[in-house]
PDB file of N, CA and C in Angstrom:
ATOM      1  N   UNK A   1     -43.348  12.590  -5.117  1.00  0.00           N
ATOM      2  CA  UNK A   1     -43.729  13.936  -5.449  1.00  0.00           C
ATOM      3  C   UNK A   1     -45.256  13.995  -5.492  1.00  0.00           C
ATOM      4  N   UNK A   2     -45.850  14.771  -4.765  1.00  0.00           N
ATOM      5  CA  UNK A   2     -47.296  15.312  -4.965  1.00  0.00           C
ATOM      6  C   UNK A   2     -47.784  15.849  -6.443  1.00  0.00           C
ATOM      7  N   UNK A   3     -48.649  15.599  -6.581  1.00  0.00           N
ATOM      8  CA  UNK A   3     -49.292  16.717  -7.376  1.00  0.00           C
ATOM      9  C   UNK A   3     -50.960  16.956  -7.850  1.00  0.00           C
ATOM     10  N   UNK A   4     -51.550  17.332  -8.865  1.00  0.00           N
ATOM     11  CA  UNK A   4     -53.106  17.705  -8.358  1.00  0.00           C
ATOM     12  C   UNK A   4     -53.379  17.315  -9.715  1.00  0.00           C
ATOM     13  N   UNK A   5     -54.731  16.550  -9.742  1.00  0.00           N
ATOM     14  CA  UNK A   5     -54.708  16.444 -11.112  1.00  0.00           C
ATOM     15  C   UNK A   5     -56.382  17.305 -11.269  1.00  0.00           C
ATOM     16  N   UNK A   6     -56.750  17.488 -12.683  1.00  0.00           N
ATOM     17  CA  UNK A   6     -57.786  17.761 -13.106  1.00  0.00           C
ATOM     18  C   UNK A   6     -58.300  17.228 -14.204  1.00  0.00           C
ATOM     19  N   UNK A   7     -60.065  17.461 -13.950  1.00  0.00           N
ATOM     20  CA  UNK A   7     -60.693  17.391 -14.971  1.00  0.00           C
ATOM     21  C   UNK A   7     -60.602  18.116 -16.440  1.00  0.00           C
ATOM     22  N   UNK A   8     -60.484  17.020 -17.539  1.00  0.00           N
ATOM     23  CA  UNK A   8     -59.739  18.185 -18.612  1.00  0.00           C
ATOM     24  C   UNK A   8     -61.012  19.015 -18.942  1.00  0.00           C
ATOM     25  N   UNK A   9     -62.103  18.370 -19.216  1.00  0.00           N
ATOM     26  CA  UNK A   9     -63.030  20.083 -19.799  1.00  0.00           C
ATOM     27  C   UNK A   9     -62.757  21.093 -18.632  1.00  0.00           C
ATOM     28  N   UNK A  10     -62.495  20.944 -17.528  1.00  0.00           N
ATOM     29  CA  UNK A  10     -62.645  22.092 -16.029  1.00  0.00           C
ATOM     30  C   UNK A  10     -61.612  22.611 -16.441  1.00  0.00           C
ATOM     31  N   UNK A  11     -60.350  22.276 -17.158  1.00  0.00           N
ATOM     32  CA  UNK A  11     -59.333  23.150 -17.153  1.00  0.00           C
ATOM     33  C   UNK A  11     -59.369  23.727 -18.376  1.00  0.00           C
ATOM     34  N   UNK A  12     -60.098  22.988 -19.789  1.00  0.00           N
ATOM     35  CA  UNK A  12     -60.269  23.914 -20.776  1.00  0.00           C
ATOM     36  C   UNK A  12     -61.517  25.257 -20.969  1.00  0.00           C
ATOM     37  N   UNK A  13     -61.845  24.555 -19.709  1.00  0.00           N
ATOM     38  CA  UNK A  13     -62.846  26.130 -19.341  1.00  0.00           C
ATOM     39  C   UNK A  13     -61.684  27.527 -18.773  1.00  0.00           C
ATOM     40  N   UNK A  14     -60.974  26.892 -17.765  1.00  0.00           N
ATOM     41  CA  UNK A  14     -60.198  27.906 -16.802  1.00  0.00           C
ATOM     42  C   UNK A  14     -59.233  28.525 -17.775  1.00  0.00           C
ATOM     43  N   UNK A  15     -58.750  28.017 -19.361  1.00  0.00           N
ATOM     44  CA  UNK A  15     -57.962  28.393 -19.993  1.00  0.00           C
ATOM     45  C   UNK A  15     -58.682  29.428 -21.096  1.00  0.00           C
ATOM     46  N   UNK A  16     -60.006  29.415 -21.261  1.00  0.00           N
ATOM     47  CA  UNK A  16     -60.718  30.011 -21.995  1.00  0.00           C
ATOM     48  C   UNK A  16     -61.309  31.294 -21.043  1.00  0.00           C
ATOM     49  N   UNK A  17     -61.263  31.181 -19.290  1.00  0.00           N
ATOM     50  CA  UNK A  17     -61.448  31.884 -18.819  1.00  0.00           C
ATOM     51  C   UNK A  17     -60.589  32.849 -18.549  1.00  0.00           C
ATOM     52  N   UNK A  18     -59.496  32.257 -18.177  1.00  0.00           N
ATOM     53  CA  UNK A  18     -58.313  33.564 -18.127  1.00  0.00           C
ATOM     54  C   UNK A  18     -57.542  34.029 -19.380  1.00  0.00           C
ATOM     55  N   UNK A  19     -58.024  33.855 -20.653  1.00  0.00           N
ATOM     56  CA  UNK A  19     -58.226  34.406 -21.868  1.00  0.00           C
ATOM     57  C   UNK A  19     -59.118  35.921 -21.974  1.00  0.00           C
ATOM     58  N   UNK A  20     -60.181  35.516 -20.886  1.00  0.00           N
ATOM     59  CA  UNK A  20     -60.958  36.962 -21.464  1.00  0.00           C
ATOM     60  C   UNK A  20     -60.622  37.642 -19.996  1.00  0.00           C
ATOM     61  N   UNK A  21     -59.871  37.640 -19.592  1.00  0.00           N
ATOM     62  CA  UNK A  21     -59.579  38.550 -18.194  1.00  0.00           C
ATOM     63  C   UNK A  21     -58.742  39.666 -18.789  1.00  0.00           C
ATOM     64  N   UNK A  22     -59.135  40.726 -18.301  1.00  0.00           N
ATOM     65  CA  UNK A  22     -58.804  42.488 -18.556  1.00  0.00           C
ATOM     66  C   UNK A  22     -57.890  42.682 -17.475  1.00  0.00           C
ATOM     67  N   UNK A  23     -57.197  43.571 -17.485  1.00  0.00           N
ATOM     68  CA  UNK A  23     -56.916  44.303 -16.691  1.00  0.00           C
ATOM     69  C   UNK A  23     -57.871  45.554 -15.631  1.00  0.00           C
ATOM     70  N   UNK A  24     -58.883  45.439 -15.429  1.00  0.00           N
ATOM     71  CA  UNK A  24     -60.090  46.089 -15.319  1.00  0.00           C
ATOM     72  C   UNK A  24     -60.698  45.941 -13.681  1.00  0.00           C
ATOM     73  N   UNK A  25     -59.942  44.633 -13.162  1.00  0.00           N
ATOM     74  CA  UNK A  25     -59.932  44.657 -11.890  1.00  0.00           C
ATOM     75  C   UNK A  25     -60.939  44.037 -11.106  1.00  0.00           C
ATOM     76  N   UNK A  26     -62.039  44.824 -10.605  1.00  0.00           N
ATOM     77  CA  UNK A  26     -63.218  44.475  -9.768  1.00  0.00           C
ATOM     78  C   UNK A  26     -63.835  43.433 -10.897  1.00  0.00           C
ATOM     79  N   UNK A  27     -64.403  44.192 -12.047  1.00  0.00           N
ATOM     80  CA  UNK A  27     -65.039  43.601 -12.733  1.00  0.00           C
ATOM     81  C   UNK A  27     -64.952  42.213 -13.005  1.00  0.00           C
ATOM     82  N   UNK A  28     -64.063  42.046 -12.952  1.00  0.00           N
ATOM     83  CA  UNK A  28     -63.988  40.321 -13.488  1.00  0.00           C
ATOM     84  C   UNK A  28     -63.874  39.733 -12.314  1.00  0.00           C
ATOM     85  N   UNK A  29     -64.427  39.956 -11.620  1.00  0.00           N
ATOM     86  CA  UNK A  29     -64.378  38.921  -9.955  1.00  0.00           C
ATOM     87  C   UNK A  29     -65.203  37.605 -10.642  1.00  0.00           C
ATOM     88  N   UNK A  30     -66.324  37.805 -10.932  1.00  0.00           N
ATOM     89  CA  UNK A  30     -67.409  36.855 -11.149  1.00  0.00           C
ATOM     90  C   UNK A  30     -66.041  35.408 -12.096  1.00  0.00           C
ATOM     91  N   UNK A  31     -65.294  35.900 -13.169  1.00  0.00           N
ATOM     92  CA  UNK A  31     -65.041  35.189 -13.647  1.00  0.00           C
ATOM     93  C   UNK A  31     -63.236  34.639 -12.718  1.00  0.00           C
ATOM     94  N   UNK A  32     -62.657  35.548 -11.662  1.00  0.00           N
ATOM     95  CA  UNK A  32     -61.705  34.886 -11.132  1.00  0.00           C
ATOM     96  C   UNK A  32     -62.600  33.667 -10.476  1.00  0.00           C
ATOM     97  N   UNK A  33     -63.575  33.980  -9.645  1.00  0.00           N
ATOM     98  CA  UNK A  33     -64.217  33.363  -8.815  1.00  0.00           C
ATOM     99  C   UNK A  33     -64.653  31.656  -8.917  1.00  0.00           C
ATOM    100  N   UNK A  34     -64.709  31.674 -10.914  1.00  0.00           N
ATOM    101  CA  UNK A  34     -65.254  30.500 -11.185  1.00  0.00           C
ATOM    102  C   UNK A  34     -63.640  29.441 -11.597  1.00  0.00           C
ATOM    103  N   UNK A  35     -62.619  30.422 -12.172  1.00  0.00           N
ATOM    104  CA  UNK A  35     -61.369  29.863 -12.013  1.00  0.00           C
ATOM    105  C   UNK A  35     -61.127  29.396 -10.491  1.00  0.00           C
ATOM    106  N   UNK A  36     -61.564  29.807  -9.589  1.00  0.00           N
ATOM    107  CA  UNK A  36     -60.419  29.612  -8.123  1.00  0.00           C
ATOM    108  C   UNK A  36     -61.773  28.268  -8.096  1.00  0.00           C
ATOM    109  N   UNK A  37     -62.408  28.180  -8.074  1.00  0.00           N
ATOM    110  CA  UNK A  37     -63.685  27.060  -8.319  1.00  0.00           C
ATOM    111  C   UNK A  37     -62.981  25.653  -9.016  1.00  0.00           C
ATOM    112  N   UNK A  38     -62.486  26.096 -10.260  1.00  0.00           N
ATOM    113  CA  UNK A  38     -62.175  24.902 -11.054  1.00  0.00           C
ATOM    114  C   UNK A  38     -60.646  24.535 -10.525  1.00  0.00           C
ATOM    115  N   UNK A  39     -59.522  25.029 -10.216  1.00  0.00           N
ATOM    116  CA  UNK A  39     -58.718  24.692  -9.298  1.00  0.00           C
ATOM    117  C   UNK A  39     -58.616  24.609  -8.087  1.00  0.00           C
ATOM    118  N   UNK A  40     -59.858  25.036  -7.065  1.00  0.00           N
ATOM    119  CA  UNK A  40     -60.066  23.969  -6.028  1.00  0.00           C
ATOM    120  C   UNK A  40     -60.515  22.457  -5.894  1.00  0.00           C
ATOM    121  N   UNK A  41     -60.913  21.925  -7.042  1.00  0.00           N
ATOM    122  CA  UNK A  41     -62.165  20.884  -7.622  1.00  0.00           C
ATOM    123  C   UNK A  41     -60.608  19.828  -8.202  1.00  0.00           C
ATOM    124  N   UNK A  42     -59.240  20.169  -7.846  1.00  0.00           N
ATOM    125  CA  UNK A  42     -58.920  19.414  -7.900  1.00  0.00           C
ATOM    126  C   UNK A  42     -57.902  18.277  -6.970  1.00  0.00           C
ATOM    127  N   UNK A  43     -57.529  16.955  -7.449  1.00  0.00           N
ATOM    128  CA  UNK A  43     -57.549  15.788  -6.705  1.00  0.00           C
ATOM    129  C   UNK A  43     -56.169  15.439  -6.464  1.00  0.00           C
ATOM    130  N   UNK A  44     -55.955  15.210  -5.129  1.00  0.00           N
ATOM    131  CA  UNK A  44     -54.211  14.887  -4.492  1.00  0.00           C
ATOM    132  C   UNK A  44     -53.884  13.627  -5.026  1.00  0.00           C
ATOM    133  N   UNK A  45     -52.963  13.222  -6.009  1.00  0.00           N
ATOM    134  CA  UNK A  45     -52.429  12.223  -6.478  1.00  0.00           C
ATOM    135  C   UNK A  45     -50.760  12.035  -6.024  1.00  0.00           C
ATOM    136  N   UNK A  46     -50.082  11.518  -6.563  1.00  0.00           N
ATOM    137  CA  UNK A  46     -48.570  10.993  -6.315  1.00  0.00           C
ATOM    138  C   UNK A  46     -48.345  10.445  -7.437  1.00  0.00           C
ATOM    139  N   UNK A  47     -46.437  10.751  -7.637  1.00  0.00           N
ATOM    140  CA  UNK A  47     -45.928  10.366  -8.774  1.00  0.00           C
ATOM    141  C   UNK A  47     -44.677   9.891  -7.899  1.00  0.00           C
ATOM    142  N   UNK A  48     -44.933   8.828  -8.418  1.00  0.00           N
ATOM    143  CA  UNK A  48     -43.500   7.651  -8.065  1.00  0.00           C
ATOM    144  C   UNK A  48     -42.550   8.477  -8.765  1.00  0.00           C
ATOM    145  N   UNK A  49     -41.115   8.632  -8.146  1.00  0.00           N
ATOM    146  CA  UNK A  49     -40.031   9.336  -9.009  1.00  0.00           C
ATOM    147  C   UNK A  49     -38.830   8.218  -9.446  1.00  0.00           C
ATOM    148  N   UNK A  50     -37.889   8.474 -10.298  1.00  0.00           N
ATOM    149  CA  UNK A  50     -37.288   6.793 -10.119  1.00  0.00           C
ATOM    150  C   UNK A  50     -36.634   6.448  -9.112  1.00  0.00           C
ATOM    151  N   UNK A  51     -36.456   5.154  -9.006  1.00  0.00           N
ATOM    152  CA  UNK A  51     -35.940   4.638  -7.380  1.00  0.00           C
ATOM    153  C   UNK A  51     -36.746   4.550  -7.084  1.00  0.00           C
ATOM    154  N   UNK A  52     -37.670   5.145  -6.641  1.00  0.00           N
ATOM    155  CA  UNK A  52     -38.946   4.413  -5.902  1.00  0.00           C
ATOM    156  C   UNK A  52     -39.495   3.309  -6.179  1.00  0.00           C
ATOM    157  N   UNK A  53     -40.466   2.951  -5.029  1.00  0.00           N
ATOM    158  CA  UNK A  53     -40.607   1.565  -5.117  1.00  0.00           C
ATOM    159  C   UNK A  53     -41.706   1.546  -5.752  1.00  0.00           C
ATOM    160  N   UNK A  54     -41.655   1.158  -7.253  1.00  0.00           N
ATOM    161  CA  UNK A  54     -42.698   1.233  -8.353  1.00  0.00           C
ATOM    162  C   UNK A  54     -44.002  -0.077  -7.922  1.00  0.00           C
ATOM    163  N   UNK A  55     -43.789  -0.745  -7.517  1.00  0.00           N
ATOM    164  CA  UNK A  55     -44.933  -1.839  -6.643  1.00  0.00           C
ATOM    165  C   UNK A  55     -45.455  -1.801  -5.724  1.00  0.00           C
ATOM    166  N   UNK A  56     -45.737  -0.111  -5.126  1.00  0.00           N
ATOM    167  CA  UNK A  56     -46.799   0.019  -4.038  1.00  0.00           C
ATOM    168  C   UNK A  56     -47.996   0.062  -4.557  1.00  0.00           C
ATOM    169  N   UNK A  57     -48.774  -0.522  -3.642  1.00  0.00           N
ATOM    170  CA  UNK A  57     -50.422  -0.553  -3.205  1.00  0.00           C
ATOM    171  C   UNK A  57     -50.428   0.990  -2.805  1.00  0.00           C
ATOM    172  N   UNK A  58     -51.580   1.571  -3.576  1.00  0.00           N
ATOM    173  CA  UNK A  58     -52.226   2.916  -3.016  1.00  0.00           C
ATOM    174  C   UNK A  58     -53.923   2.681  -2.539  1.00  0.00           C
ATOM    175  N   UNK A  59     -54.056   2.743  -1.355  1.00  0.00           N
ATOM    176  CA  UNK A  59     -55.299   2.979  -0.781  1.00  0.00           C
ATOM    177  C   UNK A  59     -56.246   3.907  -1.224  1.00  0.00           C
ATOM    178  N   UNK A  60     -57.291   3.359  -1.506  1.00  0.00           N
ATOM    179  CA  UNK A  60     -58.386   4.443  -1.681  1.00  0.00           C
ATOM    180  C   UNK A  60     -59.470   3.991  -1.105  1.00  0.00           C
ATOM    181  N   UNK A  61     -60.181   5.423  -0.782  1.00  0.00           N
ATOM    182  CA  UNK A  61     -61.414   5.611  -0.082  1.00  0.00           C
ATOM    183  C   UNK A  61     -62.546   5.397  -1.232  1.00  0.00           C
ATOM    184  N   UNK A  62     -63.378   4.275  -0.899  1.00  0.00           N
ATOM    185  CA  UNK A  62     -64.892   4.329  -1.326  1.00  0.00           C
ATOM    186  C   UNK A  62     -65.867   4.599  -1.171  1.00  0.00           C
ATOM    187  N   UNK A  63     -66.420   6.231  -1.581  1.00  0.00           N
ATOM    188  CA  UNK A  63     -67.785   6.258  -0.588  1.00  0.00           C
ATOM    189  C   UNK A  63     -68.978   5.853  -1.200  1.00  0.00           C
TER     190      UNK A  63
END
């Protein structure tokens, strides 16, 4: 199974951000803008499910 992980202050920002979102529309672009920011910023991981073969090697890139 895929899934995405994040940075926890980046997401306790995005939770404090879509706290002050209105119904108001245009206006709050500035603050969707910095949410779609902090959930692009995050990282493709994998979760072994059971049965799987819990003793794989995962490759990673070093730059």
């Amino acid at each position: 199974m895929k899934t995405l992980t994040y940075d926890y202050k980046k997401m306790q920002r995005a939770v404090q951000l879509l706290n002050t979102i209105s119904i108001c529309g245009i206006a709050q672009a500035r603050i969707i803008a910095e949410i779609a920011d902090i959930l692009d910023s995050g990282t493709i991981g994998e979760i072994l499910e059971k049965g799987e073969n819990q003793n794989v090697v995962h490759d990673k890139k070093v730059q």
